[in-house]
N, C-alpha and C. Protein backbone atom coordinates (compact mmCIF):
# COMPACT_ATOMS: atom_id res chain seq x y z
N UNK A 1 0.80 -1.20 0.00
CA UNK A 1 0.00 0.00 0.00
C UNK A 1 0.85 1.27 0.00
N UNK A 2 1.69 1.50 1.17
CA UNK A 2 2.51 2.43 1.29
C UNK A 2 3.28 2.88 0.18
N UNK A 3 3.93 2.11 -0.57
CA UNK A 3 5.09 2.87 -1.34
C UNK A 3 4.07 3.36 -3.01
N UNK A 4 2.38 3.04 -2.90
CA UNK A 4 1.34 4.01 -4.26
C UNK A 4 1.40 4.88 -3.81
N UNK A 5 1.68 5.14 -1.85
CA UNK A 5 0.75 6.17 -2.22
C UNK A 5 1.49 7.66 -1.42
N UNK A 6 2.94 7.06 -0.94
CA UNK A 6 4.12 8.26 -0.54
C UNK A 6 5.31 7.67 -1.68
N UNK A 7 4.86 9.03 -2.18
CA UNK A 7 5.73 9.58 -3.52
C UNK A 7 7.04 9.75 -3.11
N UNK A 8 8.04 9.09 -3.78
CA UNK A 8 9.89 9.73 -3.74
C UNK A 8 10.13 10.72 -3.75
N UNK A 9 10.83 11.94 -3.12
CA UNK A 9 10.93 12.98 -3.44
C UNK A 9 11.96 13.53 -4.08
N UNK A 10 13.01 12.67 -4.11
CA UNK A 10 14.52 12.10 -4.52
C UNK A 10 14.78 12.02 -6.02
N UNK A 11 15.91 11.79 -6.82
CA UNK A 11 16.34 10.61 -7.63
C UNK A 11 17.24 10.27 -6.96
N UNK A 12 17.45 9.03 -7.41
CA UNK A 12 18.85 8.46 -7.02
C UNK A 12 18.92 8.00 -5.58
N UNK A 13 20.20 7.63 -4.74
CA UNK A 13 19.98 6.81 -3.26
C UNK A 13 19.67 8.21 -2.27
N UNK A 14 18.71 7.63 -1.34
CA UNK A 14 18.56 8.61 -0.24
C UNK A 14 19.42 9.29 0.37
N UNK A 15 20.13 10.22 0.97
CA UNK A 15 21.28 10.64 1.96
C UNK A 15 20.87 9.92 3.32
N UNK A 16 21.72 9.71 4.21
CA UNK A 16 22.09 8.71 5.25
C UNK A 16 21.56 8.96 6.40
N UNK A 17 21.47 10.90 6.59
CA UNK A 17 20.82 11.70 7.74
C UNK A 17 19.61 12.38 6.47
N UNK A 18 18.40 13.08 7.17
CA UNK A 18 17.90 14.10 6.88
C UNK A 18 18.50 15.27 7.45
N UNK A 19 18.50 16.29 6.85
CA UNK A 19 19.70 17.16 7.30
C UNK A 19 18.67 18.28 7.84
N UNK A 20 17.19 18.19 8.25
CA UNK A 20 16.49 18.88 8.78
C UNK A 20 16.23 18.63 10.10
N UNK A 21 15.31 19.45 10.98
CA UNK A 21 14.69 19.29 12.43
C UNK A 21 13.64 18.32 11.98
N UNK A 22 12.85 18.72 11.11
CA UNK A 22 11.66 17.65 10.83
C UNK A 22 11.96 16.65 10.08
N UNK A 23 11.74 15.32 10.34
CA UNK A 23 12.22 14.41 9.09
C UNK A 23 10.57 14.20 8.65
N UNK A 24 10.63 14.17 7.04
CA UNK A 24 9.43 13.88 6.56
C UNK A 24 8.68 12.42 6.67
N UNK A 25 7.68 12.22 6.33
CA UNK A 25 6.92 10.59 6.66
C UNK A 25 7.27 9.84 5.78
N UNK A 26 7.55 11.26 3.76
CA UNK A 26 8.36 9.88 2.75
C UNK A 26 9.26 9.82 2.66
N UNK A 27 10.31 10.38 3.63
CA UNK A 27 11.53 10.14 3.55
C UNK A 27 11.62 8.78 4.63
N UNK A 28 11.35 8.88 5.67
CA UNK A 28 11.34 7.55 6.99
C UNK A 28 10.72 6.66 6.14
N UNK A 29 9.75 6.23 5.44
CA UNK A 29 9.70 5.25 4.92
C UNK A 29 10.13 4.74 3.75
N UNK A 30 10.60 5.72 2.37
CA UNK A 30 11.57 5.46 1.93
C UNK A 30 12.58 4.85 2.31
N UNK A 31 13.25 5.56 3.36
CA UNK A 31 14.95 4.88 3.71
C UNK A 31 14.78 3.70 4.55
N UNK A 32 13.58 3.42 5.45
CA UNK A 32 13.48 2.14 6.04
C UNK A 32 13.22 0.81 4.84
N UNK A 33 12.51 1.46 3.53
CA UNK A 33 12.19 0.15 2.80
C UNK A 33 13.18 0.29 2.04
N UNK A 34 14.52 1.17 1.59
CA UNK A 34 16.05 0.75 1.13
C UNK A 34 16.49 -0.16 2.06
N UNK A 35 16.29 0.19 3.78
CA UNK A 35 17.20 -0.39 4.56
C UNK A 35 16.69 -1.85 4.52
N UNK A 36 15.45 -2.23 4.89
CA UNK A 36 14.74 -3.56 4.84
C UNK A 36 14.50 -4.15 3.28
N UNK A 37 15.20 -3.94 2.01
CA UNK A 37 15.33 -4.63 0.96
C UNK A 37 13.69 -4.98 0.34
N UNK A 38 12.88 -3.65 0.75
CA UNK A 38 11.68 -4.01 0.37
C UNK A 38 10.34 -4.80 1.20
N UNK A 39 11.23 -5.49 2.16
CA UNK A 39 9.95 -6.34 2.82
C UNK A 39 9.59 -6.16 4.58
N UNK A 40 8.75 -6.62 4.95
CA UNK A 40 8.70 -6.67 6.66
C UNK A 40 9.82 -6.79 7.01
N UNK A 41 10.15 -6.36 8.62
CA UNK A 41 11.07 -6.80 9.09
C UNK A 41 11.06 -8.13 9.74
N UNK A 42 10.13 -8.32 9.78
CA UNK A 42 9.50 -10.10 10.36
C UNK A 42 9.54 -11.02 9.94
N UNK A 43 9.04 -10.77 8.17
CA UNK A 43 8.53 -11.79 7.32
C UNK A 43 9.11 -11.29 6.13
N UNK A 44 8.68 -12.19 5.06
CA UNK A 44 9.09 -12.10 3.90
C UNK A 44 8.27 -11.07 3.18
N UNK A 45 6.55 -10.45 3.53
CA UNK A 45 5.98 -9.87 2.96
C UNK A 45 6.16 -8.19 3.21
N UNK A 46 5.44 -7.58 2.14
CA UNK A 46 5.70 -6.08 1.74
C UNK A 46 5.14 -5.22 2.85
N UNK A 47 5.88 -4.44 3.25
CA UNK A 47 5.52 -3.55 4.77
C UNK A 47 4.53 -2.91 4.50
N UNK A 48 3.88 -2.40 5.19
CA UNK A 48 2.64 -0.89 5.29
C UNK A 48 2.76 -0.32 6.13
N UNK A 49 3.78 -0.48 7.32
CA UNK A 49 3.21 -0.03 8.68
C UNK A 49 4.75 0.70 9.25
N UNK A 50 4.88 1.97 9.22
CA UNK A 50 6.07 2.47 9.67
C UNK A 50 5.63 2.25 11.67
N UNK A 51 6.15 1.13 12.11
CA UNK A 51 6.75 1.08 13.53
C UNK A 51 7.25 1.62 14.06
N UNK A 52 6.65 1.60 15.73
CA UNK A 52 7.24 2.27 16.51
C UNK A 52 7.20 1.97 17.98
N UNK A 53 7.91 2.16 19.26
CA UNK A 53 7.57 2.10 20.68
C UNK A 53 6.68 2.87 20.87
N UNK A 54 5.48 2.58 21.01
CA UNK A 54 4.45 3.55 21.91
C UNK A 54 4.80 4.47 23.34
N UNK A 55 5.85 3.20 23.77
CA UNK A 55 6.06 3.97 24.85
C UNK A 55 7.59 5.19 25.13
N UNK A 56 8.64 4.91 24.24
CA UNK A 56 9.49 6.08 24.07
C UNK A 56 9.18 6.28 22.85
N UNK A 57 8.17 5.99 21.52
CA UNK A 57 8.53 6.86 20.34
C UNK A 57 9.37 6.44 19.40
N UNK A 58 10.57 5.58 19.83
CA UNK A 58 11.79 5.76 18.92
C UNK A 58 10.63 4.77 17.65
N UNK A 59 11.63 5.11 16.62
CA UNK A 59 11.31 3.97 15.00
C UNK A 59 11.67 2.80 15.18
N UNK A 60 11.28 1.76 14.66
CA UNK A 60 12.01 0.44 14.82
C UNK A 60 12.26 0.05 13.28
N UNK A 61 11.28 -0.11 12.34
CA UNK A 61 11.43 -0.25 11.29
C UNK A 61 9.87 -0.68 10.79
N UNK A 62 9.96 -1.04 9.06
CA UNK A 62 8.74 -1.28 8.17
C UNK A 62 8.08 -2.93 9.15
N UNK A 63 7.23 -3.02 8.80
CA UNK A 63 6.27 -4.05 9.36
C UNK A 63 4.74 -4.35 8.32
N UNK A 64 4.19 -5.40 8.35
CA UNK A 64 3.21 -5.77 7.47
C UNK A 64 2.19 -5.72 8.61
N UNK A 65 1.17 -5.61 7.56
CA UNK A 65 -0.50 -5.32 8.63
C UNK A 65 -0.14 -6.44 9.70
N UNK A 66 -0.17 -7.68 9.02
CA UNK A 66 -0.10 -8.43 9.87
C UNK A 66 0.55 -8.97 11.28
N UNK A 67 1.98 -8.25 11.23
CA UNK A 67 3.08 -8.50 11.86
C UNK A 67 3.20 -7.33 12.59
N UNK A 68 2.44 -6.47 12.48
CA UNK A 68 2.17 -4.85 13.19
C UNK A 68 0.81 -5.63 14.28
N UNK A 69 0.29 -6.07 13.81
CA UNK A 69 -1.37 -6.57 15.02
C UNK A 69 -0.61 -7.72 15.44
N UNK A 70 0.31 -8.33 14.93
CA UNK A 70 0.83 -9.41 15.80
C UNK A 70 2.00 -9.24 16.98
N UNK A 71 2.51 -8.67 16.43
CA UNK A 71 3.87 -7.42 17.07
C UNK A 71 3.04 -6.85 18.83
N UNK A 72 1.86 -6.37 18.31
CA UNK A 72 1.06 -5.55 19.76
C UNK A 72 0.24 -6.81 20.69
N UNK A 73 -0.09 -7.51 20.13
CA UNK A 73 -0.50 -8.68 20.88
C UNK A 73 0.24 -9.72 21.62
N UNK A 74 1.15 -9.88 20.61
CA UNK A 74 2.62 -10.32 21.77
C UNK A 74 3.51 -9.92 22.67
N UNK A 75 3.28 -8.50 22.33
CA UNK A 75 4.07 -7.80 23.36
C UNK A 75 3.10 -7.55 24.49
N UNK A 76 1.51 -7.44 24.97
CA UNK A 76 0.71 -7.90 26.01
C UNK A 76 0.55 -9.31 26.40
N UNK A 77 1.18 -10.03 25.95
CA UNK A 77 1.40 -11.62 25.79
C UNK A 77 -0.30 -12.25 25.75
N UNK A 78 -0.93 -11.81 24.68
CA UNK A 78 -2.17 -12.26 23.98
C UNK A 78 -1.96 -13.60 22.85
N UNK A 79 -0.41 -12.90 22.07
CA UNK A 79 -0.22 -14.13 21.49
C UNK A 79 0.92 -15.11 21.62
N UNK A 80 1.11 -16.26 20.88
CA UNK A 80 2.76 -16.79 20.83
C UNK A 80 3.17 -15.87 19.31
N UNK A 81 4.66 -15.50 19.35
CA UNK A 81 5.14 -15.54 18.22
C UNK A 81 5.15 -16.29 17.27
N UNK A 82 5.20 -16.07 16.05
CA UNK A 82 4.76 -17.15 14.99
C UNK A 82 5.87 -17.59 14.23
N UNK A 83 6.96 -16.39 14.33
CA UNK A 83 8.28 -16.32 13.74
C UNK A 83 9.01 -16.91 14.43
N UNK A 84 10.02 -17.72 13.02
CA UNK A 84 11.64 -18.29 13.59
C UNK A 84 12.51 -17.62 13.74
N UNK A 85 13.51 -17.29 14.58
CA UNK A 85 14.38 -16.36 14.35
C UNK A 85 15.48 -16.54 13.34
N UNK A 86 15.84 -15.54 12.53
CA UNK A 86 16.13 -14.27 13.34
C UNK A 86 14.94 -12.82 13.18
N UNK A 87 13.57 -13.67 12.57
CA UNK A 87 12.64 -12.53 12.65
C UNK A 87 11.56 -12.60 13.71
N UNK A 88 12.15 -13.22 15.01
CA UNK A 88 10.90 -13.32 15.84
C UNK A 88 10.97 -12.04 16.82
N UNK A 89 9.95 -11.45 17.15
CA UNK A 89 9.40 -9.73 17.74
C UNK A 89 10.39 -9.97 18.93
N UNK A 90 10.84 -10.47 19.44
CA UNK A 90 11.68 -10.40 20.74
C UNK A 90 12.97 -9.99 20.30
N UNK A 91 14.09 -10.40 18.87
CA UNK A 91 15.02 -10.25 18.78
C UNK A 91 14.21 -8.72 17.57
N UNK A 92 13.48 -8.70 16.89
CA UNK A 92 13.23 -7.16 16.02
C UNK A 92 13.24 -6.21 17.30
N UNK A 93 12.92 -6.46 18.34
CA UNK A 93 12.89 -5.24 19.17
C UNK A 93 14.34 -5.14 20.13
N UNK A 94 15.16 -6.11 19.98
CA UNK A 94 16.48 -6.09 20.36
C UNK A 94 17.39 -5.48 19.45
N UNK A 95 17.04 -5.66 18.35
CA UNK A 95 17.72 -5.22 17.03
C UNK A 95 16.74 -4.37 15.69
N UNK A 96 15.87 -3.63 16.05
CA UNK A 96 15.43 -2.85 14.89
C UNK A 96 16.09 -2.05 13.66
N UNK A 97 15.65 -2.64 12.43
CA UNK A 97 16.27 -1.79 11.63
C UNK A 97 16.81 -0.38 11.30
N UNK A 98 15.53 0.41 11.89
CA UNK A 98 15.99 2.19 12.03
C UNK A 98 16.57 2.21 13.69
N UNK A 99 17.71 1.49 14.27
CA UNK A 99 17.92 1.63 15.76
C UNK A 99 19.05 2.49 15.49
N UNK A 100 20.50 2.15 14.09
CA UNK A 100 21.17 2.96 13.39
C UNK A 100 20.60 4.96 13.08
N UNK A 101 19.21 4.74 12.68
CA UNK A 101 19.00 5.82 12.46
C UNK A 101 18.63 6.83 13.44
N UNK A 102 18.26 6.67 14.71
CA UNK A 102 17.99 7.30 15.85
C UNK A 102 16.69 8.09 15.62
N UNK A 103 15.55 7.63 14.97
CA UNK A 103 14.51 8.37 14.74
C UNK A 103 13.72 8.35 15.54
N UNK A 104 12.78 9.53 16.36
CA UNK A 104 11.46 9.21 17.53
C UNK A 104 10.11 10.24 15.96
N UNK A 105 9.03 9.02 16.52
CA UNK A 105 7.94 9.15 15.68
C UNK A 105 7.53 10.11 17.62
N UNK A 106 7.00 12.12 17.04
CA UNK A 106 5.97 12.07 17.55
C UNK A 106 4.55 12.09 17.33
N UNK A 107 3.91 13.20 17.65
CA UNK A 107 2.58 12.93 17.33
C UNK A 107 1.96 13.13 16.02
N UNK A 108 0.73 11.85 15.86
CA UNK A 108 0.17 12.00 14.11
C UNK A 108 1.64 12.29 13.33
N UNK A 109 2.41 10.89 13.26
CA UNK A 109 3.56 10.96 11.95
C UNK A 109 4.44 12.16 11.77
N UNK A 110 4.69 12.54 12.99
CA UNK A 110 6.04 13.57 12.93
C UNK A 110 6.78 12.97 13.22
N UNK A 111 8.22 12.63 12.60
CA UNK A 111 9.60 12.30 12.84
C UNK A 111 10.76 13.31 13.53
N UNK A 112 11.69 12.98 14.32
CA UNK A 112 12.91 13.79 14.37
C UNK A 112 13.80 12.76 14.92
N UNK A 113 15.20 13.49 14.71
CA UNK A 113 16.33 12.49 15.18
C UNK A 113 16.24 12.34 16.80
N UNK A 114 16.51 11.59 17.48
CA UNK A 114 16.30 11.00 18.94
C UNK A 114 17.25 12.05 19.79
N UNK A 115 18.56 12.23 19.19
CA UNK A 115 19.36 13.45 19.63
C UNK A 115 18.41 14.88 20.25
N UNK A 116 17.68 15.52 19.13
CA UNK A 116 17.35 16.72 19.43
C UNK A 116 15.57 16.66 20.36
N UNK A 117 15.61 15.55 20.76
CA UNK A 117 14.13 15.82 21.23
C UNK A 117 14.45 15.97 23.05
C-alpha cells in the first residue's frame, strides 16, 4: 500500500541523515524500505506499517498489517510468536532496523532524530 501512495521525493539513493529538524513521513519510509530490501522486518511480505515504541517513540522499522497486530498482541502476551528467528518480535525489538538511524515518531507521523528531542 505504502510505497502508491508516498511519492519519492529524490532521484537516485537517499542521503544517510535528513539534514532537517523535521524528518518527513516519505523520507522515513523510503529509507526504512532501502534499509529492509523491500519487505517486513519479520517476514518475507511487503511492509505498510512504519513502527514504533508507543512507549518512548523511537522507529524500529517497516512491518506488514499483519506483523504490526501481531507485534502488539505479543508484546501484552495475547499471542505466541509465529516467527523463527532471526525474525521473531523479541530479537526485532532487540535489534530494529531504524535503531542505526535514531529516529522518535511524535505525534500524528512527525519524525525527528532521537538526539534533538
Amino acid at each position: 500500500m505504502w510505497p502508491f501512495y508516498i511519492p519519492r521525493k529524490l532521484e537516485g539513493p537517499l542521503p544517510d541523515n535528513w539534514p532537517e529538524e523535521k524528518i518527513p513521513h516519505w523520507y522515513v519510509w523510503w529509507r526504512l524500505f532501502e534499509l529492509q530490501d523491500g519487505r517486513c522486518a519479520c517476514c518475507a511480505e511487503s511492509p505498510n506499517v512504519i513502527d514504533h515504541d508507543h512507549r518512548s517513540g523511537r522507529v524500529r522499522g517497516l512491518l506488514c498489517s499483519s506483523c504490526n497486530r501481531m507485534e502488539g498482541n505479543y508484546f501484552r502476551r495475547l499471542w505466541m510468536c509465529v516467527h523463527s528467528p532471526p525474525y521473531c518480535f523479541e530479537d526485532y525489538w532487540r535489534s530494529p532496523p531504524a535503531l542505526p538511524l535514531r529516529w522518535v515518531m511524535l505525534r500524528s507521523a512527525m519524525f525527528r532524530h532521537a538526539a534533538e528531542c
